[in-house]
Structure formats: structure tokens, C-alpha cells
C-alpha atoms as a PDB file:
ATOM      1  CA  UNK A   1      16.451 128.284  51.867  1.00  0.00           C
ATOM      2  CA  UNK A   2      13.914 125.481  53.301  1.00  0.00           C
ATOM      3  CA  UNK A   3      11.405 126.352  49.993  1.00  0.00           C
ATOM      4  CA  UNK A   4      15.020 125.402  48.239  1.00  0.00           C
ATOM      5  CA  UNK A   5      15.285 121.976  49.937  1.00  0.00           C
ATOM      6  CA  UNK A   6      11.729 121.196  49.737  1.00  0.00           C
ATOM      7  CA  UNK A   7      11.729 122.214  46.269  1.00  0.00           C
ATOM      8  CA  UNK A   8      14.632 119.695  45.670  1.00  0.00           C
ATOM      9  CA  UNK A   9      13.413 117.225  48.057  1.00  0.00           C
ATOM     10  CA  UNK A  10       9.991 116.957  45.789  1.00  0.00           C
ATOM     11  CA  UNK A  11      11.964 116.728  42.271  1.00  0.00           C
ATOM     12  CA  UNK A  12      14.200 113.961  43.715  1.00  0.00           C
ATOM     13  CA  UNK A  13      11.204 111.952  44.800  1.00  0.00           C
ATOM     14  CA  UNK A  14       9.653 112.616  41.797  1.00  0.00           C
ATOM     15  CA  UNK A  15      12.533 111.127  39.875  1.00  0.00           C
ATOM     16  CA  UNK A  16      12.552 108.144  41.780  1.00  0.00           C
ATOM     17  CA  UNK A  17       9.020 107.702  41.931  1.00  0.00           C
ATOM     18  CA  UNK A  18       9.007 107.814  38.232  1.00  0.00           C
ATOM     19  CA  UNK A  19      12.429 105.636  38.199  1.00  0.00           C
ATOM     20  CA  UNK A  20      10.735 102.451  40.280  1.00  0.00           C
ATOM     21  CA  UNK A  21       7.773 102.882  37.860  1.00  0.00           C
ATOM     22  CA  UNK A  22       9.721 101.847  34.780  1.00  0.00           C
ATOM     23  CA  UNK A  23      11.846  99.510  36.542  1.00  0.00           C
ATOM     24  CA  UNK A  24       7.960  97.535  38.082  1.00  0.00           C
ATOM     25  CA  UNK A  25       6.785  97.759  34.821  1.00  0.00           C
ATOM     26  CA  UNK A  26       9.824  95.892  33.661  1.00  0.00           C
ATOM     27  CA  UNK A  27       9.516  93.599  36.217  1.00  0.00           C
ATOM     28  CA  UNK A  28       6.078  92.812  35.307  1.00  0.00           C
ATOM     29  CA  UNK A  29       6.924  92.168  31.831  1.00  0.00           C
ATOM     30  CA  UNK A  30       9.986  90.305  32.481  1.00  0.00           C
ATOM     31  CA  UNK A  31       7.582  87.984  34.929  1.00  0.00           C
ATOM     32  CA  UNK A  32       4.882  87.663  32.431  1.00  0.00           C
ATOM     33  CA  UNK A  33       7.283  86.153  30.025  1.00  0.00           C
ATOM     34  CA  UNK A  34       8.528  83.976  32.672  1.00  0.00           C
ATOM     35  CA  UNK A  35       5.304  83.377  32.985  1.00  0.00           C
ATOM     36  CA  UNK A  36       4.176  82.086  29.372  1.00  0.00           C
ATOM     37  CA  UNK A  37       7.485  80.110  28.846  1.00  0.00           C
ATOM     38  CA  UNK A  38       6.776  78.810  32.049  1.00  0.00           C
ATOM     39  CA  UNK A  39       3.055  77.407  30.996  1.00  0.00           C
ATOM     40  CA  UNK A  40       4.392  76.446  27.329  1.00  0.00           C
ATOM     41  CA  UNK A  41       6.964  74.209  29.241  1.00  0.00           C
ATOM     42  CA  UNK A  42       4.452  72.842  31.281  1.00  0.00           C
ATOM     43  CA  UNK A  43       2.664  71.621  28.670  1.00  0.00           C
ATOM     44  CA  UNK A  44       5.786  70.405  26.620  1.00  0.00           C
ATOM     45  CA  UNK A  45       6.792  68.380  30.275  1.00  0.00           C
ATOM     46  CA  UNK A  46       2.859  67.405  30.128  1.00  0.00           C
ATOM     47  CA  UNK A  47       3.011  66.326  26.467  1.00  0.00           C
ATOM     48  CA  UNK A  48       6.139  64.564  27.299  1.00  0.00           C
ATOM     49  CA  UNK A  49       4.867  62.780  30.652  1.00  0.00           C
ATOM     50  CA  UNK A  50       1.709  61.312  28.150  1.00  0.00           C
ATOM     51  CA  UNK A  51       4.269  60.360  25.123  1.00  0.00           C
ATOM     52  CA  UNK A  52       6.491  58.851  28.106  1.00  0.00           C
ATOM     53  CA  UNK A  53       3.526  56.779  29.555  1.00  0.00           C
ATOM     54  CA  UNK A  54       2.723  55.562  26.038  1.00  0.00           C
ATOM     55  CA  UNK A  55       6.109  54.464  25.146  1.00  0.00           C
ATOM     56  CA  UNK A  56       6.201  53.028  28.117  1.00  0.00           C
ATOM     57  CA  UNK A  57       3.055  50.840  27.098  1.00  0.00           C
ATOM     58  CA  UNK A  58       4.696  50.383  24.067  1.00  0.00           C
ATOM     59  CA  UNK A  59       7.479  49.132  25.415  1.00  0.00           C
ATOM     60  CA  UNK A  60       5.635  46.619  27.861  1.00  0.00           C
ATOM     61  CA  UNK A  61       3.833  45.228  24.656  1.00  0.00           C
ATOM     62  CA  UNK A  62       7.247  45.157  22.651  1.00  0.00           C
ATOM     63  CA  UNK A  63       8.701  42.975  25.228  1.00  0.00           C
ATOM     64  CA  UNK A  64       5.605  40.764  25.811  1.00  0.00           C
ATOM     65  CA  UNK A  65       5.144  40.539  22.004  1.00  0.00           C
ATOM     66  CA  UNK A  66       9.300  39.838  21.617  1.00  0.00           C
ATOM     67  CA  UNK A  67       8.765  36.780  24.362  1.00  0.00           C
ATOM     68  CA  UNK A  68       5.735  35.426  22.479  1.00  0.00           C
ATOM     69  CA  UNK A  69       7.608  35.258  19.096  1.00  0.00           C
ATOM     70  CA  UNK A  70      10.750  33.993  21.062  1.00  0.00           C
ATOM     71  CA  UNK A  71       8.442  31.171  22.338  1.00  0.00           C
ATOM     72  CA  UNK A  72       6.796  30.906  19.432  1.00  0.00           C
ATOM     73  CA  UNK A  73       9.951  30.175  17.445  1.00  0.00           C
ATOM     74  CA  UNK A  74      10.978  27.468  19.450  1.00  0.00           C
ATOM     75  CA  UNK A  75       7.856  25.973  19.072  1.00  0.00           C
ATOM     76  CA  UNK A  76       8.332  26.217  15.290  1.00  0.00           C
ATOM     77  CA  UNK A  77      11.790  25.019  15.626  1.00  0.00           C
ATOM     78  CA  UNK A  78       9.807  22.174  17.524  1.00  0.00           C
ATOM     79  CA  UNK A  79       7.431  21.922  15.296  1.00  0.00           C
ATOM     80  CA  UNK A  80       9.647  22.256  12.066  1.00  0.00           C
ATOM     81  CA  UNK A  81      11.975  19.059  13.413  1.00  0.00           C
ATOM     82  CA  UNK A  82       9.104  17.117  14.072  1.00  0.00           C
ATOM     83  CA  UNK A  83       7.126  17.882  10.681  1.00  0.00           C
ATOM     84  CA  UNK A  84      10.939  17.283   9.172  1.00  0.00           C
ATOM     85  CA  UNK A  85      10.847  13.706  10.715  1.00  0.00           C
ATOM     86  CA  UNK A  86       7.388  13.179  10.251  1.00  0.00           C
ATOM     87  CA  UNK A  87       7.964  13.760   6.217  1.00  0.00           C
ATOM     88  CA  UNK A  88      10.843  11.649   6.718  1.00  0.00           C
ATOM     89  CA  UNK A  89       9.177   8.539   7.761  1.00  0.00           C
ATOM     90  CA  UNK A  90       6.702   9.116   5.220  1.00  0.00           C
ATOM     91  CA  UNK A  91       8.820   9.269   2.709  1.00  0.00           C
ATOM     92  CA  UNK A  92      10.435   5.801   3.653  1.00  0.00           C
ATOM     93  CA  UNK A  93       7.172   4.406   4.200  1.00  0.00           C
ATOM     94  CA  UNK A  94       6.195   5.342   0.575  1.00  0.00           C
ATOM     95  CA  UNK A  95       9.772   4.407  -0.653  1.00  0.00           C
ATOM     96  CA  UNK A  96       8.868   0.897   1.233  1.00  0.00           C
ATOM     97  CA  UNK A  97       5.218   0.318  -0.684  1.00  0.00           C
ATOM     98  CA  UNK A  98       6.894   1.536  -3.669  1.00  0.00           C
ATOM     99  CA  UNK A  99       9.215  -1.070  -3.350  1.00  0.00           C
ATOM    100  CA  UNK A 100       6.708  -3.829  -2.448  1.00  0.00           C
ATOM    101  CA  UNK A 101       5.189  -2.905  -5.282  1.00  0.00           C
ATOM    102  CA  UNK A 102       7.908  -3.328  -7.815  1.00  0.00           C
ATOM    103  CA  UNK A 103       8.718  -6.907  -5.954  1.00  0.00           C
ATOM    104  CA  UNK A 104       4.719  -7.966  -6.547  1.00  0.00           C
ATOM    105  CA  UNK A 105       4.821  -6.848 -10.145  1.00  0.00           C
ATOM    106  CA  UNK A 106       8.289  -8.812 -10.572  1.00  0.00           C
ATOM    107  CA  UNK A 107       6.332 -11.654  -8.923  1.00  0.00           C
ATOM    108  CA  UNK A 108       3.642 -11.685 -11.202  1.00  0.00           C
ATOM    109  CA  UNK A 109       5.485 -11.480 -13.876  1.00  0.00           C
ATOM    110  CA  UNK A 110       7.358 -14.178 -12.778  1.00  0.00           C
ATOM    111  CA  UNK A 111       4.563 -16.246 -12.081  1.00  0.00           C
ATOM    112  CA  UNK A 112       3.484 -15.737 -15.625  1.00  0.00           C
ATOM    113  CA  UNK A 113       6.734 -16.587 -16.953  1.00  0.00           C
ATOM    114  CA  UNK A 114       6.477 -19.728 -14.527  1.00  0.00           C
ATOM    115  CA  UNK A 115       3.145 -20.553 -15.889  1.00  0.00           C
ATOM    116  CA  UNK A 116       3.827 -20.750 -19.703  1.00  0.00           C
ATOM    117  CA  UNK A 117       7.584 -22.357 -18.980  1.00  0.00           C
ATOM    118  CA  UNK A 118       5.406 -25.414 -16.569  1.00  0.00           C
ATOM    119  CA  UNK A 119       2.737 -25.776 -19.477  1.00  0.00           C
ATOM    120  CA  UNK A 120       4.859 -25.604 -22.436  1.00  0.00           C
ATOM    121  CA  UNK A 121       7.627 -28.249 -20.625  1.00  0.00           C
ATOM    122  CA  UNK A 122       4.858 -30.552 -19.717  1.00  0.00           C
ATOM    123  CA  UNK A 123       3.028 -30.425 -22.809  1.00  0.00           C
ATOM    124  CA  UNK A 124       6.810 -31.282 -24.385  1.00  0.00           C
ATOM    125  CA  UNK A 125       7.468 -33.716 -22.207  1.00  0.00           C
ATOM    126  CA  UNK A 126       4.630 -35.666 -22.302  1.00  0.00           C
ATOM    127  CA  UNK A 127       4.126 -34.985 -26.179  1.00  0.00           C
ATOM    128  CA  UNK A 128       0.518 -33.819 -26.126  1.00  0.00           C
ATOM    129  CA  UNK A 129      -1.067 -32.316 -29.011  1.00  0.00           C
ATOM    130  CA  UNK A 130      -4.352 -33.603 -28.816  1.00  0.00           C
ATOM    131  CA  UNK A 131      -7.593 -31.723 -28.346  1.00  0.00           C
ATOM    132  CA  UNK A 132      -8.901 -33.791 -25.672  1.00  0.00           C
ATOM    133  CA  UNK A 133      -6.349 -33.193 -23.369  1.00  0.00           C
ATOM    134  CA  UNK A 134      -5.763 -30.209 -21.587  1.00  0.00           C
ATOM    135  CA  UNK A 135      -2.408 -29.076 -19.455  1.00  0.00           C
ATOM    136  CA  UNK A 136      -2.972 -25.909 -17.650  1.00  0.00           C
ATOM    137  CA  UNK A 137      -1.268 -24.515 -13.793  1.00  0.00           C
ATOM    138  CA  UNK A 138      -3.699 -23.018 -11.675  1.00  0.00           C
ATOM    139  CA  UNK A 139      -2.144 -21.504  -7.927  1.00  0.00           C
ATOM    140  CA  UNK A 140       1.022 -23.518  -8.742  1.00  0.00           C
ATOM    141  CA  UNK A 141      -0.384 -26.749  -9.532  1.00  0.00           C
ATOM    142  CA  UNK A 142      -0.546 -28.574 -12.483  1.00  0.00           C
ATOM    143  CA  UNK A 143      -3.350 -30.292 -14.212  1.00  0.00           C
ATOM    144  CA  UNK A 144      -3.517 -32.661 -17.245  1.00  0.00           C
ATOM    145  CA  UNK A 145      -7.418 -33.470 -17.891  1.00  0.00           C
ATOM    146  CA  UNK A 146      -8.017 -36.682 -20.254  1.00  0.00           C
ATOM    147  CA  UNK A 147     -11.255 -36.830 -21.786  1.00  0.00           C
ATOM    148  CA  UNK A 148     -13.127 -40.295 -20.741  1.00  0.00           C
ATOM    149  CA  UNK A 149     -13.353 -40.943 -24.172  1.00  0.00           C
ATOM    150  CA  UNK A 150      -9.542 -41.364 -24.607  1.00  0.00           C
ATOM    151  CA  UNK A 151      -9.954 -43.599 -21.051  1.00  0.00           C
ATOM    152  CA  UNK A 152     -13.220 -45.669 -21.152  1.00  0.00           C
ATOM    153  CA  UNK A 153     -15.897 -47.016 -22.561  1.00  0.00           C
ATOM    154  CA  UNK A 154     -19.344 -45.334 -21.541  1.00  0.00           C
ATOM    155  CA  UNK A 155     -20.611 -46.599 -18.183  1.00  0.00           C
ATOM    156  CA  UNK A 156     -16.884 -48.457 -17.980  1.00  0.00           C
ATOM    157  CA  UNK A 157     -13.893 -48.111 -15.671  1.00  0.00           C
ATOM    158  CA  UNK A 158     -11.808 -50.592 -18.121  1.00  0.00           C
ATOM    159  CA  UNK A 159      -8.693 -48.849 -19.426  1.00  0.00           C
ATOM    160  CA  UNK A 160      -9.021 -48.721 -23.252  1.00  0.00           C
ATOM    161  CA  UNK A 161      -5.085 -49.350 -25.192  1.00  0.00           C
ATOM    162  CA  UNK A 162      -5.449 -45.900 -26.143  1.00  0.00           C
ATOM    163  CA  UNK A 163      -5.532 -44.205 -23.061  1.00  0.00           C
ATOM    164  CA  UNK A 164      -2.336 -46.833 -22.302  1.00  0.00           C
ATOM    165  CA  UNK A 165      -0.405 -44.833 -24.250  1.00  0.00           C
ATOM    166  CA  UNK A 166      -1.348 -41.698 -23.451  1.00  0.00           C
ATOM    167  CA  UNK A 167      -0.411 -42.729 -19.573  1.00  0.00           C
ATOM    168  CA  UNK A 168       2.729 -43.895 -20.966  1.00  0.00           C
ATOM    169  CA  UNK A 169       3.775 -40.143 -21.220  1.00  0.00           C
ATOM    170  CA  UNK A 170       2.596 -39.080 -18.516  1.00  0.00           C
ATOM    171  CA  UNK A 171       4.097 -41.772 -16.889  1.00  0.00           C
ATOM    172  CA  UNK A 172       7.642 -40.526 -18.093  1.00  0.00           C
ATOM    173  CA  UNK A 173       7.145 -37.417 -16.352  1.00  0.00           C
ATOM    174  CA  UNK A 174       6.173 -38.369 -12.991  1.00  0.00           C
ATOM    175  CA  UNK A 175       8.856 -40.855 -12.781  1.00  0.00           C
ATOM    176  CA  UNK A 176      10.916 -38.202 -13.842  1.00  0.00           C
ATOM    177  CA  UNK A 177       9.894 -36.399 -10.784  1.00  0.00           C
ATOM    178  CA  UNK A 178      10.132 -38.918  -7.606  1.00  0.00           C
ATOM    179  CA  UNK A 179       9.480 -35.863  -5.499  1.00  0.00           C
ATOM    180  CA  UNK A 180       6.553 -35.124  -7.089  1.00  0.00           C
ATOM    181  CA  UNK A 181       2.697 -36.480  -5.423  1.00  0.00           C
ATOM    182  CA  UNK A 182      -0.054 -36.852  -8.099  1.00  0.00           C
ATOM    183  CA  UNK A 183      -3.665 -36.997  -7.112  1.00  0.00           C
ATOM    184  CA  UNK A 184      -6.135 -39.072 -10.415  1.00  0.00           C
ATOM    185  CA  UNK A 185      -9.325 -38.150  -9.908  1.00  0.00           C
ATOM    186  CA  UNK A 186     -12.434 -39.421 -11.619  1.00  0.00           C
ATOM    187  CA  UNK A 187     -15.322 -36.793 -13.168  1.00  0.00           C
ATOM    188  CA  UNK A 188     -18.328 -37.934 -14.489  1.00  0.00           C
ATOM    189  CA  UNK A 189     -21.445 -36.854 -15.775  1.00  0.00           C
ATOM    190  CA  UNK A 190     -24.795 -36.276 -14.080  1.00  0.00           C
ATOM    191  CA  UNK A 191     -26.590 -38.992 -15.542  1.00  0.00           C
ATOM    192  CA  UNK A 192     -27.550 -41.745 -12.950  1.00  0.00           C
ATOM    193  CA  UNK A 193     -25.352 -44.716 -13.200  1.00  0.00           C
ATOM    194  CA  UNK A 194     -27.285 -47.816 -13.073  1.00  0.00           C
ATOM    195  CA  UNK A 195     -26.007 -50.137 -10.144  1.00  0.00           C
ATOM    196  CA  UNK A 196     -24.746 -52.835 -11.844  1.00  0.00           C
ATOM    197  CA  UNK A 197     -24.203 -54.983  -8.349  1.00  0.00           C
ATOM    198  CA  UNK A 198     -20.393 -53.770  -8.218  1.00  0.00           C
ATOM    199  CA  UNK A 199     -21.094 -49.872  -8.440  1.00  0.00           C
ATOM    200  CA  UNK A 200     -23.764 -48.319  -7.069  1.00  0.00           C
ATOM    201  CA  UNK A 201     -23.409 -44.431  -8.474  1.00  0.00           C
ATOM    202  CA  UNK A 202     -21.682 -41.838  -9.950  1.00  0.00           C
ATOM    203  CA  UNK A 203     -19.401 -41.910  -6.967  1.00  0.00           C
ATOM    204  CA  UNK A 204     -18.798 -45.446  -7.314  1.00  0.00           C
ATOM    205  CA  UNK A 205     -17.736 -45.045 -10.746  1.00  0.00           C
ATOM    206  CA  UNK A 206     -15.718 -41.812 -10.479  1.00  0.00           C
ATOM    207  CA  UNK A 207     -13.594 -43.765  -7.837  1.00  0.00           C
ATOM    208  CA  UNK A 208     -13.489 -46.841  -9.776  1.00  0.00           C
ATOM    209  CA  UNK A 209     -11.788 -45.179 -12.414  1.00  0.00           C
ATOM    210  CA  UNK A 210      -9.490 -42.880 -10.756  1.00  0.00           C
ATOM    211  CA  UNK A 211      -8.676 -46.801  -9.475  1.00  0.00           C
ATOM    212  CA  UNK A 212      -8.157 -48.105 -12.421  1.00  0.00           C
ATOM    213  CA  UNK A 213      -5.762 -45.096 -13.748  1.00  0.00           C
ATOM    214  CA  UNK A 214      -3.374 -45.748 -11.261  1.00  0.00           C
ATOM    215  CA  UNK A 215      -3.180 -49.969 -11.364  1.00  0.00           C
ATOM    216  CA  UNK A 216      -1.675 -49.091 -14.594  1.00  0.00           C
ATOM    217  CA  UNK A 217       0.226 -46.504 -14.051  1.00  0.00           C
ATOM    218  CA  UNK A 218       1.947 -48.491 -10.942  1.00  0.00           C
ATOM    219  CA  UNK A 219       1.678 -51.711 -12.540  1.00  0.00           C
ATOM    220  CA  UNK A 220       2.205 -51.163 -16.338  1.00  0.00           C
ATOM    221  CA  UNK A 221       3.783 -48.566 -15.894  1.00  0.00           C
ATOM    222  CA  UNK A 222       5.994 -48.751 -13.143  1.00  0.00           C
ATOM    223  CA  UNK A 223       5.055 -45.548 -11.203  1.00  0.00           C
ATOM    224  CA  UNK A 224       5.877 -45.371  -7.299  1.00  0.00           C
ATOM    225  CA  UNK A 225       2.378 -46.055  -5.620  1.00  0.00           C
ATOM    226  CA  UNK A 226       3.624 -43.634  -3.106  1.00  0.00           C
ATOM    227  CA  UNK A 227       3.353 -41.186  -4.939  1.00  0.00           C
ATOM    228  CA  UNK A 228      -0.427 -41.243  -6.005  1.00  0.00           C
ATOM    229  CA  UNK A 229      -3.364 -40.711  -4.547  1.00  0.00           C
ATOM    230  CA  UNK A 230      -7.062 -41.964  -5.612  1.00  0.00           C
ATOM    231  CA  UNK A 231      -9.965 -39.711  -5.636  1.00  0.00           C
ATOM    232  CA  UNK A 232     -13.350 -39.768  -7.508  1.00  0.00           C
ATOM    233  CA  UNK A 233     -15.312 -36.418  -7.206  1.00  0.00           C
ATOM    234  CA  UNK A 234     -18.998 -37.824  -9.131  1.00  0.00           C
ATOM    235  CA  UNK A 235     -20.547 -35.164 -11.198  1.00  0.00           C
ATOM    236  CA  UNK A 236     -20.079 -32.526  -9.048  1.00  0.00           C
ATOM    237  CA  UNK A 237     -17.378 -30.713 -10.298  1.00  0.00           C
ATOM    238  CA  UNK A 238     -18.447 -29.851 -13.481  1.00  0.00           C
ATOM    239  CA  UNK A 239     -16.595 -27.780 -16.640  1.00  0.00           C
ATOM    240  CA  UNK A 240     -19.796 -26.834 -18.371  1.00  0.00           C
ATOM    241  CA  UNK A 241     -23.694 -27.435 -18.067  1.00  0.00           C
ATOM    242  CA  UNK A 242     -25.051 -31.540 -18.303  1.00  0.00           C
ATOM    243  CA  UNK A 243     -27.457 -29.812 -20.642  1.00  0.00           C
ATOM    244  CA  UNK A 244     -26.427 -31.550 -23.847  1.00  0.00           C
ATOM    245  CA  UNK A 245     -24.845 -34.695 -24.517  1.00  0.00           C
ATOM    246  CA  UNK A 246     -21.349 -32.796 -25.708  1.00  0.00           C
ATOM    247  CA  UNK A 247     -21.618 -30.491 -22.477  1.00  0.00           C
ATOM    248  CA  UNK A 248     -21.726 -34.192 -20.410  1.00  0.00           C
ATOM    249  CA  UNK A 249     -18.972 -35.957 -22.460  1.00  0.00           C
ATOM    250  CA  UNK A 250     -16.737 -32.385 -21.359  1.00  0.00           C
ATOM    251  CA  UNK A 251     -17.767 -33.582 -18.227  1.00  0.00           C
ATOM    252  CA  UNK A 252     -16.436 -36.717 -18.050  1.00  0.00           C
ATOM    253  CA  UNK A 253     -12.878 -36.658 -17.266  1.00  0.00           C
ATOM    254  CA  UNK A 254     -10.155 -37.808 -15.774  1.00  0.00           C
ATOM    255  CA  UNK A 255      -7.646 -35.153 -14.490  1.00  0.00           C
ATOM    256  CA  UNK A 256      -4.302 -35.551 -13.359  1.00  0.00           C
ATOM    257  CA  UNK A 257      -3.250 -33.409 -10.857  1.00  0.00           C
ATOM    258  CA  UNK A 258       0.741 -32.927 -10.112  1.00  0.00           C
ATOM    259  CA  UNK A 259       1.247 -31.101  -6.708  1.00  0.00           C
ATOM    260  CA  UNK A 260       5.110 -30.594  -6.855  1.00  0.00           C
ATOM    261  CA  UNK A 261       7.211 -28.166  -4.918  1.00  0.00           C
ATOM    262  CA  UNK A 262       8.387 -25.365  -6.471  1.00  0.00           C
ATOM    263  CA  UNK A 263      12.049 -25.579  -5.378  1.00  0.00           C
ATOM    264  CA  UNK A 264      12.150 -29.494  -6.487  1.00  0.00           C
ATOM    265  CA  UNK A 265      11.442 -28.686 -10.083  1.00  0.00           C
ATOM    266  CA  UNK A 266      12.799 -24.688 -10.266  1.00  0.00           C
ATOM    267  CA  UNK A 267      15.302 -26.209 -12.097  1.00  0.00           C
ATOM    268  CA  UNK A 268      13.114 -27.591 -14.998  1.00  0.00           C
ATOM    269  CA  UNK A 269      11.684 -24.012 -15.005  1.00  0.00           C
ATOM    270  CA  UNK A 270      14.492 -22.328 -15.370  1.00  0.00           C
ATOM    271  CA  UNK A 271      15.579 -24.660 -18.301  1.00  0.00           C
ATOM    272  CA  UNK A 272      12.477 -24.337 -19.899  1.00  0.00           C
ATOM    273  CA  UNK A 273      12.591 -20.122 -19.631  1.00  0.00           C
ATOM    274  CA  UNK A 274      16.057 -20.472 -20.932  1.00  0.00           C
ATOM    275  CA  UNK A 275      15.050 -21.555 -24.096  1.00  0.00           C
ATOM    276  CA  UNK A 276      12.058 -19.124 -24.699  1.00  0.00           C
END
């Protein structure tokens, strides 16, 4: 009976020896697969934890590089309005030249007009066609030059009948003008005038006759003497070379000049443009 229950008492333990086996060797494998999914998560969570840290930095430079651009465009915007102003005022300034430009060409062609109207109503007025007298307007002034020849004998300051007539014209137009101041000045030559106990040079003589211009145009004439002036200038203002006796008789001259104001006699101008 006791070899019975040992007998049985061995098989039993046998069968749960063998019994805890299997279920350790389970265990085992059932903790080694812990195991690996254990490590493969670790290095997902450590893959993760490095992708984290780099988004992160990411991140950090998104934000620094979205407040740079956020400055930057109001310094554009800054920018942009001031550039927009800037090319602005230079567009007014160059509307402004462009403008003084078109009102200097207008001017000059004005001026031009002005020109031609003054010389052609003088030269109609005082009914010159000869060759030896010259009407021209230089810087608004006008200027009627006589030959001497028309005027004087050589080495003379006596008015020939002649040149009485041709001062009769332009007689007509400075009384026509009572606003108007005209300066007679005498030109000579530069041959030395020989003192003849009254003159004593060129000056002398350039004076004398610049004298002599106006006692008839005041007296004969019946010009204001307030409104001329006397003036010799020698042989020092010369039109051409003394190299040749026509050069010198160029030279000697008597010119008229008319100093009027331009908004006394605008309206003889304007006249005068009318009918061109």
C-alpha cells in the first residue's frame, strides 16, 4: 500500500514538474516579447523625443523668422509710403521744370516775335530804307545807327540838311513816345583828330556831335530835352577793324538809342504783331 502512494506521489510530481516547465517556458517567451516591443518602443519614444526637440527648434526659428518678416513688413510698408511720396514730389518737381520750361520757350518766342514787331514798326514809322542806317533791338532796347556820312562832314560836328531830314523821322517817333528816354551818342574813328583850338580829340568830337544831334532835334525839331541824353564814346566802340578806310567810315556813327519800357509801348507791339 505505501509502494502504491509513493508510486502515485512520484507520477503526480512528475506531472507537475513537467506542468510548471511549459508554463516557465511560456513565461519566458511571453517576457522576451515584452521584452523586444519594449526596446522597439523605446527607440520609437527616443526617435520621437529627437524629432520633438527638432520641431521644437523649428518652431523657435518659425516664430523668430515670422517676427522678422512681421517687422520687416512694416518697414516696407514704411518704406513703400515714403518711396510713394518721395516719387511724388519728384514727379511735381519735374512737372514744375517741365513747366518752366514751356513758359521760357513761350518767352523766347515771344521775345522773337517782340523783336521783329519793334524793328519792323520802327523801321515803318520812321520810313527807313536806306543802307546806311541800321534799326536793330538788342536786350530790349532799340538802336537806330546813322552813318556820319548822312550827319557830317569829315572832321565836322555841323549837321548836314540831309541828316535834317532823316532826324525829322526819327523825330516823329520819339515825340510819339513822351515816355520814352533816348541816349545820341557819337562814334568815331581811330584816326587822331587834330585839335583845332575848340576840340581837342576823338572824345571831343564824338561829344560834339552827339551835341549837335540833339540842338536839332530839341530845337528844329521840337523834341522834349528831357528826354535825351548826350554821350560821345571816341573810337572805342568799334563795329569792325580801323584797318581800311571803309572799315573807319563803318565806324563813324551816330546811334540812337531808345530805352523805353516795355509796358509803355506793349501796345504798339501788339498792333504791330496783329498785322503780321
Amino acid at each position: 500500500m505505501r509502494k502504491i502512494i509513493l508510486a502515485l506521489s512520484v507520477v503526480a510530481l512528475l506531472t507537475t514538474s513537467c506542468g510548471t516547465k511549459k508554463k516557465i517556458a511560456a513565461l519566458e517567451s511571453k517576457n522576451k516579447e515584452i521584452q523586444d516591443l519594449l526596446n522597439t518602443c523605446t527607440v520609437k519614444l527616443n526617435t520621437c523625443l529627437t524629432e520633438k526637440e527638432a520641431y521644437a527648434n523649428q518652431i523657435d526659428f518659425l516664430k523668430k523668422n515670422n517676427s522678422d518678416l512681421i517687422n520687416n513688413m512694416g518697414n516696407m510698408t514704411t518704406l513703400s509710403t515714403k518711396g510713394a511720396e518721395n516719387i511724388e514730389k519728384a514727379l511735381e518737381s519735374i512737372k514744375e521744370k517741365d513747366l518752366k520750361i514751356t513758359r521760357m520757350q513761350d518767352a523766347l518766342t515771344k521775345k522773337d516775335s517782340v523783336t521783329l514787331a519793334l524793328v519792323t514798326s520802327l523801321k515803318g514809322a520812321v520810313g527807313i530804307s536806306d543802307p546806311d542806317i541800321e534799326v536793330n533791338v538788342e536786350k530790349g532796347v532799340v538802336f537806330i545807327s546813322i552813318s556820319d556820312k548822312l550827319l557830317f562832314k569829315s572832321g565836322s560836328y555841323n549837321v548836314s540838311d540831309r541828316a535834317k531830314e532823316v532826324l525829322g523821322k526819327v523825330a516823329k517817333v520819339i515825340n510819339s513816345k513822351p515816355d520814352f528816354e533816348c541816349m545820341v551818342e557819337g562814334h568815331t574813328d581811330n584816326v587822331p583828330f587834330n585839335g583845332n583850338g575848340i576840340l581837342i580829340d576823338n572824345w571831343d568830337l564824338s561829344v560834339k556831335r552827339s551835341t549837335a544831334i540833339i540842338r536839332v532835334l530839341t530845337k528844329d525839331l521840337k523834341v522834349n530835352p528831357a528826354q535825351l541824353i548826350a554821350a560821345g564814346r571816341s573810337e572805342f566802340i568799334p563795329l569792325v577793324q580801323n584797318n581800311t578806310p571803309e572799315n573807319r567810315a563803318t565806324n563813324r556813327r551816330t546811334r540812337i538809342v531808345i530805352l523805353p519800357k516795355i509796358d509803355q509801348f506793349y501796345d504798339m507791339i501788339e498792333k504791330e504783331m496783329k498785322k503780321q
